[in-house]
PDB file of N, CA and C in Angstrom:
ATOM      1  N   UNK A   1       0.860  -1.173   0.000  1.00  0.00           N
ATOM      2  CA  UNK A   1       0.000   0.000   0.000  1.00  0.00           C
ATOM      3  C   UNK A   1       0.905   1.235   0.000  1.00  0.00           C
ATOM      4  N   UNK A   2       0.882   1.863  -1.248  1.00  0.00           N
ATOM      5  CA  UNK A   2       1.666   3.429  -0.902  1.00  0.00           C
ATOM      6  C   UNK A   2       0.630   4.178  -0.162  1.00  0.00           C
ATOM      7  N   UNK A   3       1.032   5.258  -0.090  1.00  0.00           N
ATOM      8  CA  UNK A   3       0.330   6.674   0.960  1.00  0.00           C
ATOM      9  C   UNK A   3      -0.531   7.051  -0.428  1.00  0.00           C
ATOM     10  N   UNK A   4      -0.244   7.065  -1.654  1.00  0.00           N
ATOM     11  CA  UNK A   4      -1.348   7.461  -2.519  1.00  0.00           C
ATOM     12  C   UNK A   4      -2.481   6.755  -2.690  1.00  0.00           C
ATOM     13  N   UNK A   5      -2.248   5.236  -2.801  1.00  0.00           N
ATOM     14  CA  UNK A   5      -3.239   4.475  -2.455  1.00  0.00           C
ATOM     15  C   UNK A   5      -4.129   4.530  -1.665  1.00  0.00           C
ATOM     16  N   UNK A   6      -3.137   4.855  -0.430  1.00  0.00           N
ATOM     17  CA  UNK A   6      -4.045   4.490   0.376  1.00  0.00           C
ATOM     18  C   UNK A   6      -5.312   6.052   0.816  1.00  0.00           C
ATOM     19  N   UNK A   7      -4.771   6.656   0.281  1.00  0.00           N
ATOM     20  CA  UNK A   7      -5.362   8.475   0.325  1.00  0.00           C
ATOM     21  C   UNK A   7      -6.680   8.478  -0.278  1.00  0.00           C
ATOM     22  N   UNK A   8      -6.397   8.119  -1.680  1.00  0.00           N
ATOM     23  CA  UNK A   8      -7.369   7.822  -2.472  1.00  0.00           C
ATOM     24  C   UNK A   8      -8.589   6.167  -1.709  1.00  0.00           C
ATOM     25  N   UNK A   9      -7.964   5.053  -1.411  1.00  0.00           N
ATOM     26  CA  UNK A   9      -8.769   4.347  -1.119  1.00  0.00           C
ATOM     27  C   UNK A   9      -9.986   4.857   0.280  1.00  0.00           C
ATOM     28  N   UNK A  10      -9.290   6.055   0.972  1.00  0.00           N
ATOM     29  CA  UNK A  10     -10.032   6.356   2.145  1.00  0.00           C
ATOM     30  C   UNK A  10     -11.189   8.013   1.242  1.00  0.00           C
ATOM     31  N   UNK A  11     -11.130   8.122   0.543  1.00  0.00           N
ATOM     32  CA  UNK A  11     -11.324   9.401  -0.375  1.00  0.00           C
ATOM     33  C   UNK A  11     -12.754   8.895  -1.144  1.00  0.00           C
ATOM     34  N   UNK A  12     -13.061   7.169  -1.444  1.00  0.00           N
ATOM     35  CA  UNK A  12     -13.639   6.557  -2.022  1.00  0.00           C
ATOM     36  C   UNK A  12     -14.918   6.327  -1.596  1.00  0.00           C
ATOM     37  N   UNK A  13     -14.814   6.371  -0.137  1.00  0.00           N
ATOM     38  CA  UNK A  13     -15.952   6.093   0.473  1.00  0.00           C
ATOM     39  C   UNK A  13     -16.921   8.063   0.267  1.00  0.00           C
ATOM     40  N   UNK A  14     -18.309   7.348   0.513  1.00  0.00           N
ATOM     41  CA  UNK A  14     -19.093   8.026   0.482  1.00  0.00           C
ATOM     42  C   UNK A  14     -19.140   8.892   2.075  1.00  0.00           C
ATOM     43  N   UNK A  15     -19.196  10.403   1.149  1.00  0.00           N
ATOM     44  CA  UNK A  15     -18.881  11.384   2.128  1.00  0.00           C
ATOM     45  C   UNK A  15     -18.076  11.992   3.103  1.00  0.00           C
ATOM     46  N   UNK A  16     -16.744  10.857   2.492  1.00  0.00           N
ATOM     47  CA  UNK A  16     -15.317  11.196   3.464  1.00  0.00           C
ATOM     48  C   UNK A  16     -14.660  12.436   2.858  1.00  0.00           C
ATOM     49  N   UNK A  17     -13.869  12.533   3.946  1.00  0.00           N
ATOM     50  CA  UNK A  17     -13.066  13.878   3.611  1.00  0.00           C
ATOM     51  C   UNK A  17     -11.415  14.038   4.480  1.00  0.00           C
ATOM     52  N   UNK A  18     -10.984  14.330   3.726  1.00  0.00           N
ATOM     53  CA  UNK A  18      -9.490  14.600   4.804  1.00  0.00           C
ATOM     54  C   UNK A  18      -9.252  15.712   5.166  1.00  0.00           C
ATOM     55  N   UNK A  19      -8.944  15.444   6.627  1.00  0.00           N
ATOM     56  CA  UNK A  19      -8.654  16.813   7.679  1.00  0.00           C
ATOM     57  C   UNK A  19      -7.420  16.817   8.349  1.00  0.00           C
ATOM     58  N   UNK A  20      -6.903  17.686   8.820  1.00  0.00           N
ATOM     59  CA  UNK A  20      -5.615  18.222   9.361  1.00  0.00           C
ATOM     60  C   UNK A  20      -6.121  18.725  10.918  1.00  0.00           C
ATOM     61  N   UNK A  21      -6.483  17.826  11.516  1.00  0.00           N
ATOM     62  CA  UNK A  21      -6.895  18.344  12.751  1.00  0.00           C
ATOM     63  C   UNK A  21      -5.244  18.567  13.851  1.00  0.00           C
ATOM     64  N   UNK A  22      -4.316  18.012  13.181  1.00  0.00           N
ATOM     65  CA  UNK A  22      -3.264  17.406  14.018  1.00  0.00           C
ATOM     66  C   UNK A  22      -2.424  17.634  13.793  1.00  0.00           C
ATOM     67  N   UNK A  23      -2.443  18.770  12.382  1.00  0.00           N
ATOM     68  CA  UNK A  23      -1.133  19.275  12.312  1.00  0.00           C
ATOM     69  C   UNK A  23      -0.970  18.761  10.158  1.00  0.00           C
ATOM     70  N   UNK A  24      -0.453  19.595   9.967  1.00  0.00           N
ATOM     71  CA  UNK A  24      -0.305  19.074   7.732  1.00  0.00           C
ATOM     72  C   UNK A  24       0.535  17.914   7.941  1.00  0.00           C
ATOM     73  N   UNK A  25       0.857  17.260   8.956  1.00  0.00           N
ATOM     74  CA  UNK A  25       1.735  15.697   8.636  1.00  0.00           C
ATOM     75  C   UNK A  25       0.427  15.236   8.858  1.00  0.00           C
ATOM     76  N   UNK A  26      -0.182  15.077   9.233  1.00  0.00           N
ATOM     77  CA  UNK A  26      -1.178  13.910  10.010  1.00  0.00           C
ATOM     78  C   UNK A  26      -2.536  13.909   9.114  1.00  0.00           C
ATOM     79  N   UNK A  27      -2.619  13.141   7.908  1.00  0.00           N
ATOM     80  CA  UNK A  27      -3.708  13.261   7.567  1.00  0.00           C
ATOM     81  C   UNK A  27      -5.393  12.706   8.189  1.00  0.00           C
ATOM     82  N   UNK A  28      -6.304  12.649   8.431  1.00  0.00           N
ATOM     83  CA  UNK A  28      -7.418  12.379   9.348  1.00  0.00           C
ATOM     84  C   UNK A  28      -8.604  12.145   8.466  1.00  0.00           C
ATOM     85  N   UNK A  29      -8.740  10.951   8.090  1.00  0.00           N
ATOM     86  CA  UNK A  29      -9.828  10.717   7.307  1.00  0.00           C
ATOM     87  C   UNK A  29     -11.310  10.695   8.393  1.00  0.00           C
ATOM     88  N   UNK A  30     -12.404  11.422   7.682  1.00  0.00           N
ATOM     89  CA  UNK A  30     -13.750  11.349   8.626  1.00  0.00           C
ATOM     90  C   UNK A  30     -15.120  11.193   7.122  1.00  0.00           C
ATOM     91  N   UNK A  31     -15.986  10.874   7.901  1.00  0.00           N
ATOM     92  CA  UNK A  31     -16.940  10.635   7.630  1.00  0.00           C
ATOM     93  C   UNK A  31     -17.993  11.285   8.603  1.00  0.00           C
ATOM     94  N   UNK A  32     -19.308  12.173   8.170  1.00  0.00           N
ATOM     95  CA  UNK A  32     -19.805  12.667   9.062  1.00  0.00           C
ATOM     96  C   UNK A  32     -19.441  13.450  10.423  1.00  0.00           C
ATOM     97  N   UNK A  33     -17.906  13.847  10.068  1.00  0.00           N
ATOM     98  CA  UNK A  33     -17.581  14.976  11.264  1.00  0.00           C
ATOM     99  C   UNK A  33     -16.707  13.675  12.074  1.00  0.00           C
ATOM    100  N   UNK A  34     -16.865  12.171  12.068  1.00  0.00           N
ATOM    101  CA  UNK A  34     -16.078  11.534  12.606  1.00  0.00           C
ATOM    102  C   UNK A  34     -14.861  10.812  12.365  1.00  0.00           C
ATOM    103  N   UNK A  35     -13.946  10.237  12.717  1.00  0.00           N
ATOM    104  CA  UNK A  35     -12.795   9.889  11.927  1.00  0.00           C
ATOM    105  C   UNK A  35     -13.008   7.881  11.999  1.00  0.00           C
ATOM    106  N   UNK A  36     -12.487   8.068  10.495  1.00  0.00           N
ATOM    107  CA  UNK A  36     -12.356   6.589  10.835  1.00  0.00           C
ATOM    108  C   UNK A  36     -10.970   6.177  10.231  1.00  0.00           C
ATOM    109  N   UNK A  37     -10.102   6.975   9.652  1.00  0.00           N
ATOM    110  CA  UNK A  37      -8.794   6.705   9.686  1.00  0.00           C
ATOM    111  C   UNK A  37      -7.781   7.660   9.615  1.00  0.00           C
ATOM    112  N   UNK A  38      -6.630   7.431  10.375  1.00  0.00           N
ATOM    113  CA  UNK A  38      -5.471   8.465  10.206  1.00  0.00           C
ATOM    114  C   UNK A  38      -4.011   7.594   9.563  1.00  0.00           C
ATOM    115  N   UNK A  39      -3.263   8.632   9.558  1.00  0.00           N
ATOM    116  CA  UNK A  39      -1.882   8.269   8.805  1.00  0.00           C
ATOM    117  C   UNK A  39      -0.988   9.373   8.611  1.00  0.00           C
ATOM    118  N   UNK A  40       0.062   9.745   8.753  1.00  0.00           N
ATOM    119  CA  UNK A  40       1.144  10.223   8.292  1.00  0.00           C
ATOM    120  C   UNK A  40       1.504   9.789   6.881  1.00  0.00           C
ATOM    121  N   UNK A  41       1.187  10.168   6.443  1.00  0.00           N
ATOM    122  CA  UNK A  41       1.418   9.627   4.645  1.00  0.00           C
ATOM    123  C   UNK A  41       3.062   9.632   4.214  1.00  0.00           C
ATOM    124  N   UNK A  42       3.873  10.785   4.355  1.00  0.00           N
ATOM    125  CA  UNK A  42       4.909  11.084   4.375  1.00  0.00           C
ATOM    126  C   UNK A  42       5.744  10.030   5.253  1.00  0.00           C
ATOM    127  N   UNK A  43       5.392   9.329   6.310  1.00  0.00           N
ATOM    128  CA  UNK A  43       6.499   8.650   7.431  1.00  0.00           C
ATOM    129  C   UNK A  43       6.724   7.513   6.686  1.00  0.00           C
ATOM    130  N   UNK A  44       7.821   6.767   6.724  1.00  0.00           N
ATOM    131  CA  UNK A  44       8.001   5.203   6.520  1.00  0.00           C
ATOM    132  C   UNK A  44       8.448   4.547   7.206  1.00  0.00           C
ATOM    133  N   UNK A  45       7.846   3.861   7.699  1.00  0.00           N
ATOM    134  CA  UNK A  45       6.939   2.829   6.929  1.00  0.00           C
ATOM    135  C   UNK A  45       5.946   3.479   7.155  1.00  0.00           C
ATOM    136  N   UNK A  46       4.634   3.418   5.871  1.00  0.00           N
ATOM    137  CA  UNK A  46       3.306   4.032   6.120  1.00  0.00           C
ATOM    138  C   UNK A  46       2.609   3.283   7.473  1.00  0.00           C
ATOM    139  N   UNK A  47       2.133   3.735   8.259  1.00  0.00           N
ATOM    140  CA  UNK A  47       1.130   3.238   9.206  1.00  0.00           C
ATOM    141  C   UNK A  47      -0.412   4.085   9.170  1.00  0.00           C
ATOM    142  N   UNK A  48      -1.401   3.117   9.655  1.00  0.00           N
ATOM    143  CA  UNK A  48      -2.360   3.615   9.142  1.00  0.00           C
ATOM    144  C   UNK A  48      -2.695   3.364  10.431  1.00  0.00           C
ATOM    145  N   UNK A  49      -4.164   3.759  11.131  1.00  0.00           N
ATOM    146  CA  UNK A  49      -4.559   4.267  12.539  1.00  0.00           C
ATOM    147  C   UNK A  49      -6.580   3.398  11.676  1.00  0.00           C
ATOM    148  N   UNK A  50      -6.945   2.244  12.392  1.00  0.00           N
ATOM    149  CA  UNK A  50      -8.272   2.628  12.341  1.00  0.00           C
ATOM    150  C   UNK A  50      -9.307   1.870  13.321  1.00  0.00           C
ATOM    151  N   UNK A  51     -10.543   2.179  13.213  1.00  0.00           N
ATOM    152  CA  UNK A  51     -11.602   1.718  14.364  1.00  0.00           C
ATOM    153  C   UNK A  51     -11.673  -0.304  13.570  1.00  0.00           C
ATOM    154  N   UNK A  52     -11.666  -0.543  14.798  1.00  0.00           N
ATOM    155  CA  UNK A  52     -12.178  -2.241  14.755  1.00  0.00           C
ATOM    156  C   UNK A  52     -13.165  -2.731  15.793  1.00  0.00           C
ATOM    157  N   UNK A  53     -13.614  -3.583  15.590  1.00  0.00           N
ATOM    158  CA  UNK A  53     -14.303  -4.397  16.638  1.00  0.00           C
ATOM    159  C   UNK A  53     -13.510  -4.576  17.502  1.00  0.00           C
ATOM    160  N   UNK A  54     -13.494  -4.555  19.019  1.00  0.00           N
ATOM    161  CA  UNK A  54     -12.554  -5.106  19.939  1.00  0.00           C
ATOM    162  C   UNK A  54     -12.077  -6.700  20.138  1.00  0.00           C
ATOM    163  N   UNK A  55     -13.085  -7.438  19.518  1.00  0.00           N
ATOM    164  CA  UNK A  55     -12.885  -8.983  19.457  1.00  0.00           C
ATOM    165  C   UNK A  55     -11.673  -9.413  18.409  1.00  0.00           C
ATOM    166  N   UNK A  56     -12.223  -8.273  17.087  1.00  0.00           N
ATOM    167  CA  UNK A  56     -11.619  -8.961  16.108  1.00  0.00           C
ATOM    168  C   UNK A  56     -10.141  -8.095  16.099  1.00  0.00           C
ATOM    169  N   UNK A  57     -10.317  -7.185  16.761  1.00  0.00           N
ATOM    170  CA  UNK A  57      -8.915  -5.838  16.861  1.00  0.00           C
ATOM    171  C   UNK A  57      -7.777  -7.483  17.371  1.00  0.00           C
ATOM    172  N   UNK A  58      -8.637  -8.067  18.503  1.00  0.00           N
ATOM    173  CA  UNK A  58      -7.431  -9.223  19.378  1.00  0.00           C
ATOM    174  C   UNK A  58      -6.766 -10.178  19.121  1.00  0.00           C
ATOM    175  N   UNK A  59      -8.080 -10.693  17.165  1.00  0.00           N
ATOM    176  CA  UNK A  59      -7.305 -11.757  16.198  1.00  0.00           C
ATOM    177  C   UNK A  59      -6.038 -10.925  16.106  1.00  0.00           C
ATOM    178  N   UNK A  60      -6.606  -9.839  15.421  1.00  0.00           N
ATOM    179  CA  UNK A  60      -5.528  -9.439  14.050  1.00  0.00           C
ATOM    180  C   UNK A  60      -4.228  -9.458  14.974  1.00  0.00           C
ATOM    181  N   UNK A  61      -4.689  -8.631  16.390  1.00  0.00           N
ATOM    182  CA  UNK A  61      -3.058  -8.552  16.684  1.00  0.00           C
ATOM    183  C   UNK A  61      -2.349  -9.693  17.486  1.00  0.00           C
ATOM    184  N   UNK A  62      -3.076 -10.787  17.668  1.00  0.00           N
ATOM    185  CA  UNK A  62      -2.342 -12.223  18.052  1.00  0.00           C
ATOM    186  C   UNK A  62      -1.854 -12.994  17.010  1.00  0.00           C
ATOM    187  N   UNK A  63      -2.229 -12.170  15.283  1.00  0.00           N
ATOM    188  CA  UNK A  63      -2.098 -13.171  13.869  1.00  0.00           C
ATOM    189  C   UNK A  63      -0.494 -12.126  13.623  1.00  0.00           C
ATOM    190  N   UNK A  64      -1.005 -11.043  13.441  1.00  0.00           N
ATOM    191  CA  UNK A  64       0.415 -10.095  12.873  1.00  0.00           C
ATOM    192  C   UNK A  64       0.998  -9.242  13.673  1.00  0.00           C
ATOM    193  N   UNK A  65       2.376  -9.149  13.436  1.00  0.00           N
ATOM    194  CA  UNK A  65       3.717  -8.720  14.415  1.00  0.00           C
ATOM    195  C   UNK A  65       3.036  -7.370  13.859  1.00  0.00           C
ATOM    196  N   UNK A  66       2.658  -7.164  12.777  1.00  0.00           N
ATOM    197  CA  UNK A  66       2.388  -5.368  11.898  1.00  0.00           C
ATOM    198  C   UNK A  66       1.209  -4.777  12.699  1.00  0.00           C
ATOM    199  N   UNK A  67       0.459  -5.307  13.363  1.00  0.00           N
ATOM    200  CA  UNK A  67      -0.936  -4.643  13.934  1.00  0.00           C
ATOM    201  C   UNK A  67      -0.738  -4.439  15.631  1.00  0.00           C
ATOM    202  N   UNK A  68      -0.900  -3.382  15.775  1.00  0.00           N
ATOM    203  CA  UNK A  68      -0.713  -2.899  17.324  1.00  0.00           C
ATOM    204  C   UNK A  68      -2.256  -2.357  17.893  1.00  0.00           C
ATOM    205  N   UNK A  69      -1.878  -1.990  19.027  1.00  0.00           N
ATOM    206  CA  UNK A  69      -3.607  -1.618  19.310  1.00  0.00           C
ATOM    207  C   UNK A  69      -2.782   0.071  19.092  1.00  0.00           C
ATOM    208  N   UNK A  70      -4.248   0.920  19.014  1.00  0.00           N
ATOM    209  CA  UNK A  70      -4.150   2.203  18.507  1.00  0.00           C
ATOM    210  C   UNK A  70      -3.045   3.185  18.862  1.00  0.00           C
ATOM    211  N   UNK A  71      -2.161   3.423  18.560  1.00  0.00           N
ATOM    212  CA  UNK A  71      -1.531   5.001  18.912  1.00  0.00           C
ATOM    213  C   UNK A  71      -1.546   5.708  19.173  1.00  0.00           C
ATOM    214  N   UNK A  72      -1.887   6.573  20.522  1.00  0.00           N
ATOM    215  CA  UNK A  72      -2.505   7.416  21.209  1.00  0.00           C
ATOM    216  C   UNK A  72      -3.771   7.480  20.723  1.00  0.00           C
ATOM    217  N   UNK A  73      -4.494   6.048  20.473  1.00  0.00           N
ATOM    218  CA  UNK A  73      -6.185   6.419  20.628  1.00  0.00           C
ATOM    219  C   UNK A  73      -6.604   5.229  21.785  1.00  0.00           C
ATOM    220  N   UNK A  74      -7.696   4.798  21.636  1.00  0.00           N
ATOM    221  CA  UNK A  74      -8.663   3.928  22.865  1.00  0.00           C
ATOM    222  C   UNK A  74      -8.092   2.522  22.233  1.00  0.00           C
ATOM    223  N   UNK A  75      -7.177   1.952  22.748  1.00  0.00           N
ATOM    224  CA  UNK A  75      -6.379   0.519  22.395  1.00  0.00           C
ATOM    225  C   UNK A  75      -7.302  -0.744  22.249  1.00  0.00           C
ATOM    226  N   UNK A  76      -8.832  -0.567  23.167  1.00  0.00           N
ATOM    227  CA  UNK A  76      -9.847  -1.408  22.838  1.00  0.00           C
ATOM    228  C   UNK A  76     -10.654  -1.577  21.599  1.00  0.00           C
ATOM    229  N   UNK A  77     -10.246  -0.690  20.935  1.00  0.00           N
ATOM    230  CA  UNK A  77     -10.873  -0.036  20.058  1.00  0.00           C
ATOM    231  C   UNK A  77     -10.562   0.495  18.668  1.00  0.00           C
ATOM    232  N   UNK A  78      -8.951   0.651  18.412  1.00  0.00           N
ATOM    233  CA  UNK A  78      -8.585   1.118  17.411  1.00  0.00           C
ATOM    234  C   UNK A  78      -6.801   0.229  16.971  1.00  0.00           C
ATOM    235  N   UNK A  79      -6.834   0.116  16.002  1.00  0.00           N
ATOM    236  CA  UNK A  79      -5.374  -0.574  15.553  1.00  0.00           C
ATOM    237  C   UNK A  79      -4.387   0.405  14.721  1.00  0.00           C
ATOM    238  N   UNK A  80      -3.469  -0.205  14.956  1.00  0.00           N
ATOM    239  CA  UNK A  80      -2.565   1.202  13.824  1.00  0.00           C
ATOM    240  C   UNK A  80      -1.881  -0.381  13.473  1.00  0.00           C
ATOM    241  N   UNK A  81      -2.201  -0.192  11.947  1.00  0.00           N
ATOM    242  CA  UNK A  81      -1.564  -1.135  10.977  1.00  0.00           C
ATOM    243  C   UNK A  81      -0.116  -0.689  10.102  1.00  0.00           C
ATOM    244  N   UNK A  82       1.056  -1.457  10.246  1.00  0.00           N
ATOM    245  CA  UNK A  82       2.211  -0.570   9.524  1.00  0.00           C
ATOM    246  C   UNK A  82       1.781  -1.607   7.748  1.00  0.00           C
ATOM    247  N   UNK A  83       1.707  -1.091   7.169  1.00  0.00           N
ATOM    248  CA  UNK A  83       1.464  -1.670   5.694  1.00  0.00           C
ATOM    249  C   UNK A  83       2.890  -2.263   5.213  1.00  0.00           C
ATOM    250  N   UNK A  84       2.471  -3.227   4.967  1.00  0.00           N
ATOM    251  CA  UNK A  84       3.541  -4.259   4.010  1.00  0.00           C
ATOM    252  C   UNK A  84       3.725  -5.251   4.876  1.00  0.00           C
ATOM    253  N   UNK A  85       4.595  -6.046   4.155  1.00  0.00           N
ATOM    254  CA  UNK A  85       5.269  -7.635   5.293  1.00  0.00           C
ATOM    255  C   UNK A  85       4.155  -8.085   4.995  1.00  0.00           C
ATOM    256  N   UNK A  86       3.640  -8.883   5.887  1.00  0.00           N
ATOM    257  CA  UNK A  86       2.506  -9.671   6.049  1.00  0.00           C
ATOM    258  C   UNK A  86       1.339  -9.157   5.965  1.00  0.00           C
ATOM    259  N   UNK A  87       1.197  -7.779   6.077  1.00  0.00           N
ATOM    260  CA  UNK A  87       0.119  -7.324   6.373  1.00  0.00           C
ATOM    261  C   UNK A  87      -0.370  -6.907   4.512  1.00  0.00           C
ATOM    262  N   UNK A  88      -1.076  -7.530   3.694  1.00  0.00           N
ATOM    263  CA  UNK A  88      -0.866  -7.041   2.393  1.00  0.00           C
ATOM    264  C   UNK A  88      -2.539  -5.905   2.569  1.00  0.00           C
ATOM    265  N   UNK A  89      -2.260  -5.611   1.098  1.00  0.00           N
ATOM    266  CA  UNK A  89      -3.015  -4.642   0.735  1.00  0.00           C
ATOM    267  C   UNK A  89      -4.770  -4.933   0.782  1.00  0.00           C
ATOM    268  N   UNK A  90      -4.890  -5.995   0.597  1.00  0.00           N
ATOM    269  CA  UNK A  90      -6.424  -6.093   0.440  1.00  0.00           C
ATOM    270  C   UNK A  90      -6.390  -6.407   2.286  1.00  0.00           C
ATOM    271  N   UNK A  91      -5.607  -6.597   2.868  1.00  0.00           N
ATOM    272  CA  UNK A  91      -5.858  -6.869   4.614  1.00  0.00           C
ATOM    273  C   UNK A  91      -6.499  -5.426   5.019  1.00  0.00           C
ATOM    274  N   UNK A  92      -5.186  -4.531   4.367  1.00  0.00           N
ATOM    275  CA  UNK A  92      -5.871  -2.962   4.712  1.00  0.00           C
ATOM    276  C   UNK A  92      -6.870  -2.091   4.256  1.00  0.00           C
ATOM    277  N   UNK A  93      -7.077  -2.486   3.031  1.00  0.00           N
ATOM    278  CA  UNK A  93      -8.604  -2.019   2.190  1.00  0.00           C
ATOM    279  C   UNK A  93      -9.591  -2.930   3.246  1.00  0.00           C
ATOM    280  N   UNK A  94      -9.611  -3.929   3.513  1.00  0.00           N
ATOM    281  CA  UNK A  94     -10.553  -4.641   4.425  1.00  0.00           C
ATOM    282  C   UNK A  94     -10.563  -3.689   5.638  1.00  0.00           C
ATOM    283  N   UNK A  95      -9.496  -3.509   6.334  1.00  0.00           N
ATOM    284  CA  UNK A  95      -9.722  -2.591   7.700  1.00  0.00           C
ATOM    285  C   UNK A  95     -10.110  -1.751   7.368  1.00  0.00           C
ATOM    286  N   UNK A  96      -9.735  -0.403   6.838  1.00  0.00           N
ATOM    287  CA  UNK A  96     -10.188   0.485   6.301  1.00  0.00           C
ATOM    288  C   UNK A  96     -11.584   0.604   5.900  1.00  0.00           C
ATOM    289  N   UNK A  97     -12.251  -0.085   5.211  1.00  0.00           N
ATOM    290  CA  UNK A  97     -13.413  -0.578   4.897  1.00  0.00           C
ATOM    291  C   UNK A  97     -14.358  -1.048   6.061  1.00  0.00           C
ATOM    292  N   UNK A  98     -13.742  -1.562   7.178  1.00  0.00           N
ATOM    293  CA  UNK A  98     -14.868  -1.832   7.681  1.00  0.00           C
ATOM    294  C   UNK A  98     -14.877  -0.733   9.343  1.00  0.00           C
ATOM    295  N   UNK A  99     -13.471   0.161   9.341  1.00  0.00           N
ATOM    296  CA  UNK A  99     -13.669   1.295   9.909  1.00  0.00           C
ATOM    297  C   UNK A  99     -14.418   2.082   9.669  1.00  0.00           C
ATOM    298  N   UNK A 100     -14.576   2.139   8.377  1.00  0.00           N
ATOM    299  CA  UNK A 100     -15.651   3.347   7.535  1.00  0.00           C
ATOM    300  C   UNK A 100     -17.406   2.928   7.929  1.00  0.00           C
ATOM    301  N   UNK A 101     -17.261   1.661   7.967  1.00  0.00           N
ATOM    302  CA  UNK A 101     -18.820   1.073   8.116  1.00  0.00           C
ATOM    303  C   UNK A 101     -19.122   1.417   9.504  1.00  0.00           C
ATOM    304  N   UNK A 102     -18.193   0.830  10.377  1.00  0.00           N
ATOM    305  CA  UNK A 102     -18.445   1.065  11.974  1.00  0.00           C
ATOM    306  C   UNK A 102     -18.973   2.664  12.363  1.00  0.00           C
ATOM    307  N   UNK A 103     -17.886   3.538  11.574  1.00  0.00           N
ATOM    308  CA  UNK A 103     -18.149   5.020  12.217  1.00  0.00           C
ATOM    309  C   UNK A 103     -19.363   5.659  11.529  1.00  0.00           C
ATOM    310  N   UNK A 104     -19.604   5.214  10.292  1.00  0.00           N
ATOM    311  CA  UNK A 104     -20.463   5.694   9.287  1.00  0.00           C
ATOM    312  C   UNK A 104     -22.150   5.224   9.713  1.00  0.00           C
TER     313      UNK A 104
END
């Protein structure tokens, strides 16, 4: 997943928008005034920030070394995924995707 990809894949959903609540590094994808994903686009390795189920937040991060619980957000609640390695691209269009559903 590059940072363009992944800009555009969060850009796709209906009624999102990117915000700078955090500063022009930190991009903040929302939907309805809420966020359902962040990222530093510019950092590498890209890491991406998003909402999960808390059950399934506990697979992902007992399956991959790449998935942490959130980054200064609610750790029950949110994962920050570093893209690549194991973690491939349709893993993160899936998270992404179903962050968007949860907050939306």
């Amino acid at each position: 997943m590059t940072p363009a990809r992944l800009r555009r894949l969060c850009l796709t959903f209906a009624r999102a928008e990117e915000t700078f609540p955090f500063g022009p590094e930190t991009s903040v994808f929302k939907v309805g005034g809420k966020m359902f994903a962040l990222a530093q686009l510019k950092r590498k390795p890209l890491k991406v920030s998003v909402k999960c189920e808390p059950e399934l937040g506990e697979q992902l991060r007992g399956s991959y070394d790449e998935i942490e619980p959130g980054y200064h957000l609610n750790k029950r609640h949110w994962l920050t995924v570093t893209c690549g390695g194991a973690v491939g691209d349709d893993l993160v269009r899936e998270l992404v995707a179903g962050s968007y559903d949860l907050v939306a």
